[in-house]
Protein backbone atom coordinates (compact mmCIF):
# COMPACT_ATOMS: atom_id res chain seq x y z
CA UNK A 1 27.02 -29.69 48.11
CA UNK A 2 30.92 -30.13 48.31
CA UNK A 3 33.20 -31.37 45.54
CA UNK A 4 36.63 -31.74 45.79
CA UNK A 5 39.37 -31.07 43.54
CA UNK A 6 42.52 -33.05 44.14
CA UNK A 7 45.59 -31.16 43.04
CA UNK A 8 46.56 -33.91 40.59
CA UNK A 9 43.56 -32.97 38.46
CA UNK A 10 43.82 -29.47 37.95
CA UNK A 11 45.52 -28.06 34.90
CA UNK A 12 48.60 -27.44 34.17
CA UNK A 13 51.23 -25.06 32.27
CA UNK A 14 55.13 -26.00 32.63
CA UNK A 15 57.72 -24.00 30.97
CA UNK A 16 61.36 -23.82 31.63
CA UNK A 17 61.00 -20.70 34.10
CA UNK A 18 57.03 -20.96 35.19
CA UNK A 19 55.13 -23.98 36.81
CA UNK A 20 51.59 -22.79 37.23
CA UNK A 21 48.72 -25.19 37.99
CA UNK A 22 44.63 -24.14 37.53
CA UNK A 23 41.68 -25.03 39.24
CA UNK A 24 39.29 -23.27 36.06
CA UNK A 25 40.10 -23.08 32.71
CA UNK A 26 43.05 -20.97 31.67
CA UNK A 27 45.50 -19.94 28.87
CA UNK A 28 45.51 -23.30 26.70
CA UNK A 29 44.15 -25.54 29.73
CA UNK A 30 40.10 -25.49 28.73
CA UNK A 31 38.25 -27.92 31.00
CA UNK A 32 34.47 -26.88 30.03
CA UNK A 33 33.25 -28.22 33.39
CA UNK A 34 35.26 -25.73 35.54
CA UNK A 35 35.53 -22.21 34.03
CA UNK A 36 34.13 -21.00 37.19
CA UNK A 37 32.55 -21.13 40.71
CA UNK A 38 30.12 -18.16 41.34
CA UNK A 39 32.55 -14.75 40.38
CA UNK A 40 35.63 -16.72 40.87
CA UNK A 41 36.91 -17.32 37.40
CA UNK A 42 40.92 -17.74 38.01
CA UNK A 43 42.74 -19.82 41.10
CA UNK A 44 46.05 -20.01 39.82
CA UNK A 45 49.02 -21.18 41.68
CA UNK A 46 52.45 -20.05 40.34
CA UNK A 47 55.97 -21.08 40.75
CA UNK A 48 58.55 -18.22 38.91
CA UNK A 49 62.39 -18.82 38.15
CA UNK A 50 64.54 -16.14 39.25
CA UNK A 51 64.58 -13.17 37.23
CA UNK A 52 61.41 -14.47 35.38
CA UNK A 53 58.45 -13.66 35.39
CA UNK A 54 55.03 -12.16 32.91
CA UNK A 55 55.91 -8.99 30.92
CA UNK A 56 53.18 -6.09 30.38
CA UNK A 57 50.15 -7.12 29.29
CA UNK A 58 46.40 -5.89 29.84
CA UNK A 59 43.69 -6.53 31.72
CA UNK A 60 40.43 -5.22 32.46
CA UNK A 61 37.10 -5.66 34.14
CA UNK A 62 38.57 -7.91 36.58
CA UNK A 63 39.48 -8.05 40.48
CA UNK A 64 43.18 -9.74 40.86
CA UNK A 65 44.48 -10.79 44.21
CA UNK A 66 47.80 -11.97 44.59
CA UNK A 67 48.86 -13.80 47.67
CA UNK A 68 52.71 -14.65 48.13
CA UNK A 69 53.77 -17.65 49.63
CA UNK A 70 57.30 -18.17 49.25
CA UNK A 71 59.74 -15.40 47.96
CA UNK A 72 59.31 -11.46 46.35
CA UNK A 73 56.89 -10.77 43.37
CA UNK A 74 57.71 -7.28 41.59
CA UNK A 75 54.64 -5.25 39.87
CA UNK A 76 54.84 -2.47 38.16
CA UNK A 77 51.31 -0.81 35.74
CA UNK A 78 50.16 1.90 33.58
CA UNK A 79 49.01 3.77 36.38
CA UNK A 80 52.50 4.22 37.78
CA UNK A 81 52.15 1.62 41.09
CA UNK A 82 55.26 -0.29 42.00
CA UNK A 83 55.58 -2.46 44.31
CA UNK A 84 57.69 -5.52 45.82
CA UNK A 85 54.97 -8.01 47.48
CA UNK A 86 56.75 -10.44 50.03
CA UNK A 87 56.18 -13.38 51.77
CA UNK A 88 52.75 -13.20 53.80
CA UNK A 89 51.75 -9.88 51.86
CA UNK A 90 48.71 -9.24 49.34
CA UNK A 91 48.26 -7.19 46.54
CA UNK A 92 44.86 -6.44 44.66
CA UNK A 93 44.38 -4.79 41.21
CA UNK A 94 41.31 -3.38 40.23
CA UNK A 95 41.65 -3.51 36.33
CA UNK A 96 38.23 -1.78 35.76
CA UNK A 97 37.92 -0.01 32.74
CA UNK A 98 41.72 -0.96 31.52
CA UNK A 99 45.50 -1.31 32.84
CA UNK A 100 48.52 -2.81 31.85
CA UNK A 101 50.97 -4.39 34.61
CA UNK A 102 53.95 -6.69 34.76
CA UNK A 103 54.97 -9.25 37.41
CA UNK A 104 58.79 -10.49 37.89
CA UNK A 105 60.07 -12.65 40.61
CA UNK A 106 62.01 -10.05 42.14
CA UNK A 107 65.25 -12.34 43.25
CA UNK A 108 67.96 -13.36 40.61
CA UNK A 109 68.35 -16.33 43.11
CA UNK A 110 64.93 -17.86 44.61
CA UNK A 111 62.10 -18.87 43.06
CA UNK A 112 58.79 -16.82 44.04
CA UNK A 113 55.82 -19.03 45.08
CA UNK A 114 52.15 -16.97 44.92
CA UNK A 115 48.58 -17.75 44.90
CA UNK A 116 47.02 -15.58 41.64
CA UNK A 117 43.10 -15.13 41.77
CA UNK A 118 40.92 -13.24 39.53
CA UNK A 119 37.12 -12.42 40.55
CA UNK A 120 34.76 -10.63 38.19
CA UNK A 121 34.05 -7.37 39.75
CA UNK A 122 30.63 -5.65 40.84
CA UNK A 123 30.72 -2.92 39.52
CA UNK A 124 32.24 -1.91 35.65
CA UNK A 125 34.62 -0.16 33.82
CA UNK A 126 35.76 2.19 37.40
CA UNK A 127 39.06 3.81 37.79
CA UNK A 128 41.98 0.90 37.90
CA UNK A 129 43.22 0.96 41.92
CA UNK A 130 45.80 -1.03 43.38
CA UNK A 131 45.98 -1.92 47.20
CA UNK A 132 48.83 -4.48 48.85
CA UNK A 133 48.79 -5.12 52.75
CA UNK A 134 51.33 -7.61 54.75
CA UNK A 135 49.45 -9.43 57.53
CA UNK A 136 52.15 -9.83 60.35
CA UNK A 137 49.81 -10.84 63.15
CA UNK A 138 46.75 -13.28 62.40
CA UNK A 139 45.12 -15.19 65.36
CA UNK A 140 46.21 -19.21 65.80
CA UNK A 141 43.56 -21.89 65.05
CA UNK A 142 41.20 -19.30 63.04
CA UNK A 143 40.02 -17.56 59.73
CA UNK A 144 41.40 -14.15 59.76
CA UNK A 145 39.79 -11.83 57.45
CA UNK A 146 42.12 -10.06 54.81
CA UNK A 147 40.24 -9.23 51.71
CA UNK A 148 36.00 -7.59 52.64
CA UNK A 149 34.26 -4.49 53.35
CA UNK A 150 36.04 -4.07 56.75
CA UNK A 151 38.39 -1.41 58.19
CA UNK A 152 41.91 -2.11 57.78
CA UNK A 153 41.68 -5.28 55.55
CA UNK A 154 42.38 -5.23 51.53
CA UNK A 155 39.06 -3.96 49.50
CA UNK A 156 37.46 -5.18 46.61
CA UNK A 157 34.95 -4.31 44.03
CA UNK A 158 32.93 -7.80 44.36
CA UNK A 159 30.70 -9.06 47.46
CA UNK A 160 33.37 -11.75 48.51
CA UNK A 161 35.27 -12.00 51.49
CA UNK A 162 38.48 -13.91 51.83
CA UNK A 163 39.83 -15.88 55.22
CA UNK A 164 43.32 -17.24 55.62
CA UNK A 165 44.09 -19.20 58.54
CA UNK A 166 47.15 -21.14 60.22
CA UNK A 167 45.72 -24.32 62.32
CA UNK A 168 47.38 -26.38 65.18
CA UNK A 169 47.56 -30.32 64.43
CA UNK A 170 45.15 -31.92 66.52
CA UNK A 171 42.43 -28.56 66.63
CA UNK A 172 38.94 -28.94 65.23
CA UNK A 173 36.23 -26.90 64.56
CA UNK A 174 33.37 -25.71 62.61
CA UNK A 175 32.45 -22.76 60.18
CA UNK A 176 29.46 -20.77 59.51
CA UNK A 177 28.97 -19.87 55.95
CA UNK A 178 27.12 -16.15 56.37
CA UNK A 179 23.84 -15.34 54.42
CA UNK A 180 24.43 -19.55 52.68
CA UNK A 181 27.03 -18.20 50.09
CA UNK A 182 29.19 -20.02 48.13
CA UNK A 183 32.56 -20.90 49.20
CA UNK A 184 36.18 -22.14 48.13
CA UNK A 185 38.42 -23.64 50.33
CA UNK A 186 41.98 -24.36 49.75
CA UNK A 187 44.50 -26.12 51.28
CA UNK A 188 47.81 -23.94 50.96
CA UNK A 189 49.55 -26.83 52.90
CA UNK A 190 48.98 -29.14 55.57
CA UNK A 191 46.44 -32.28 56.17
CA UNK A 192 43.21 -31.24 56.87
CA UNK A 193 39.59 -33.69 57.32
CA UNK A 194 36.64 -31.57 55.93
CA UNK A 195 33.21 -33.14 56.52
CA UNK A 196 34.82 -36.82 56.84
CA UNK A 197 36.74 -36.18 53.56
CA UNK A 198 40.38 -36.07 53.48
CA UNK A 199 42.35 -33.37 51.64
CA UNK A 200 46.29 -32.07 51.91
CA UNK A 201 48.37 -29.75 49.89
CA UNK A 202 46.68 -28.22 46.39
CA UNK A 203 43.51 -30.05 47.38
CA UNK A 204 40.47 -27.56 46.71
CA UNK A 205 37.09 -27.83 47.37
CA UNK A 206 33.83 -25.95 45.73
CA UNK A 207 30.95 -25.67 48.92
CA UNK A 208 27.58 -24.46 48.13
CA UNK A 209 23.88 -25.36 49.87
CA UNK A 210 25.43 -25.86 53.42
CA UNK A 211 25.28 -23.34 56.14
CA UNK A 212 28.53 -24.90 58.05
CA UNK A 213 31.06 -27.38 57.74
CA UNK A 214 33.66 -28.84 60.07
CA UNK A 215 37.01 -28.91 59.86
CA UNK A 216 39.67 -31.22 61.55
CA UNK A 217 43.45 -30.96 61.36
CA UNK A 218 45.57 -33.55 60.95
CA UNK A 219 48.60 -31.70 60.71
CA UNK A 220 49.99 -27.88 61.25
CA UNK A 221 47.93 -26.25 57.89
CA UNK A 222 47.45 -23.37 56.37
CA UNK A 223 44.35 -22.96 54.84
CA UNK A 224 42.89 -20.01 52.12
CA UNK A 225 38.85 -19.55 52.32
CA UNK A 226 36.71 -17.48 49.95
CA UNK A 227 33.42 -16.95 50.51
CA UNK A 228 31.48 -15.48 47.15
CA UNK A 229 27.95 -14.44 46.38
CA UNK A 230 25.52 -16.87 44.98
């Protein structure tokens, strides 16, 4: 019904300009109990050096959302997109039927701190897109939609929505889980009680067979919520 993941037991690659830790299997990190939850097959979170950062490579068949945290991520693709993603912004890729992109921490002085997430997409082999959006004004104490089928939000070729939320210390509440999907909830930072269990910066935790769970905070969080097909 709900495991947790602690942050101390998910993978991890460390070289001298990347620190990357991953919830499912990835790169030399092969854990064959967690290669995936549902669609979501990649939940990586990165820490780049300045000036550092993934030269082109490909990709395809795959929906990629990157959420930054913490300082500038540069991309640049085959399909001639470029873009800076900042603090508080999103970019997807749809890699679809093939693409090749790079991603540098755009500063020569700060590190760049981002959220990398790969779904497998709905539909096949369609035309590579790219979409990035900076939420500047999300409602206190609540999920705020930023990645679905609705107006205005970040699209993406897979039946999953994602919420991201900012939560007062003290404020408690509960969520519906719509149509009983799956869902993946991670804390971003904070100290948060879900369901009587306790869980605080790079916790995780996989939900499935519940229609709601509740949700107290124990101090100012930010929390990232995916809910995926079953």
């Amino acid at each position: 019904m709900i495991e947790i993941i602690k942050s101390s037991e998910r993978g991890k690659t460390k070289l001298n300009w990347l620190d990357s830790k991953h919830t499912f299997s990835f790169g030399r990190y092969n854990n064959p109990k967690r290669t995936n939850f549902g669609d979501l097959i990649v939940f990586n979170e990165d820490v780049v050096s300045p000036g550092k950062g993934f030269g082109a490579h490909p990709h395809e068949n795959a929906e990629i959302v990157s959420l930054v945290l913490k300082g500038k991520l540069k991309h640049e693709d085959s399909k001639g997109n470029k873009g800076i993603i900042g603090e508080g912004e999103l970019q997807r890729i749809s890699a679809g039927s093939g693409i090749w992109h790079s991603e540098y921490n755009a500063s020569d002085k700060n590190s760049v701190h981002f959220l990398q997430i790969w779904l497998e997409p709905k539909e096949l082999n369609v035309e590579p897109s790219y979409e990035q959006k900076k939420y500047s004004s999300m409602k206190k104490n609540s999920f705020n939609l930023i990645v679905g089928d609705k107006k205005g939000v970040i699209s993406i070729n897979q039946d999953a929505r994602f919420f991201l939320g900012e939560f007062s210390s003290g404020f408690e509440f509960n969520h519906l889980i719509l149509d009983n999907k799956l869902g993946y909830l991670f804390v971003i930072e904070g100290k948060i009680e879900l369901d009587n269990l306790d869980l605080e910066n790079g916790d995780s935790v996989l939900i499935s067979n519940i229609k709601e769970f509740s949700m107290k905070v124990k101090e100012n969080s930010k929390i990232l919520f995916i809910e995926l097909k079953r």
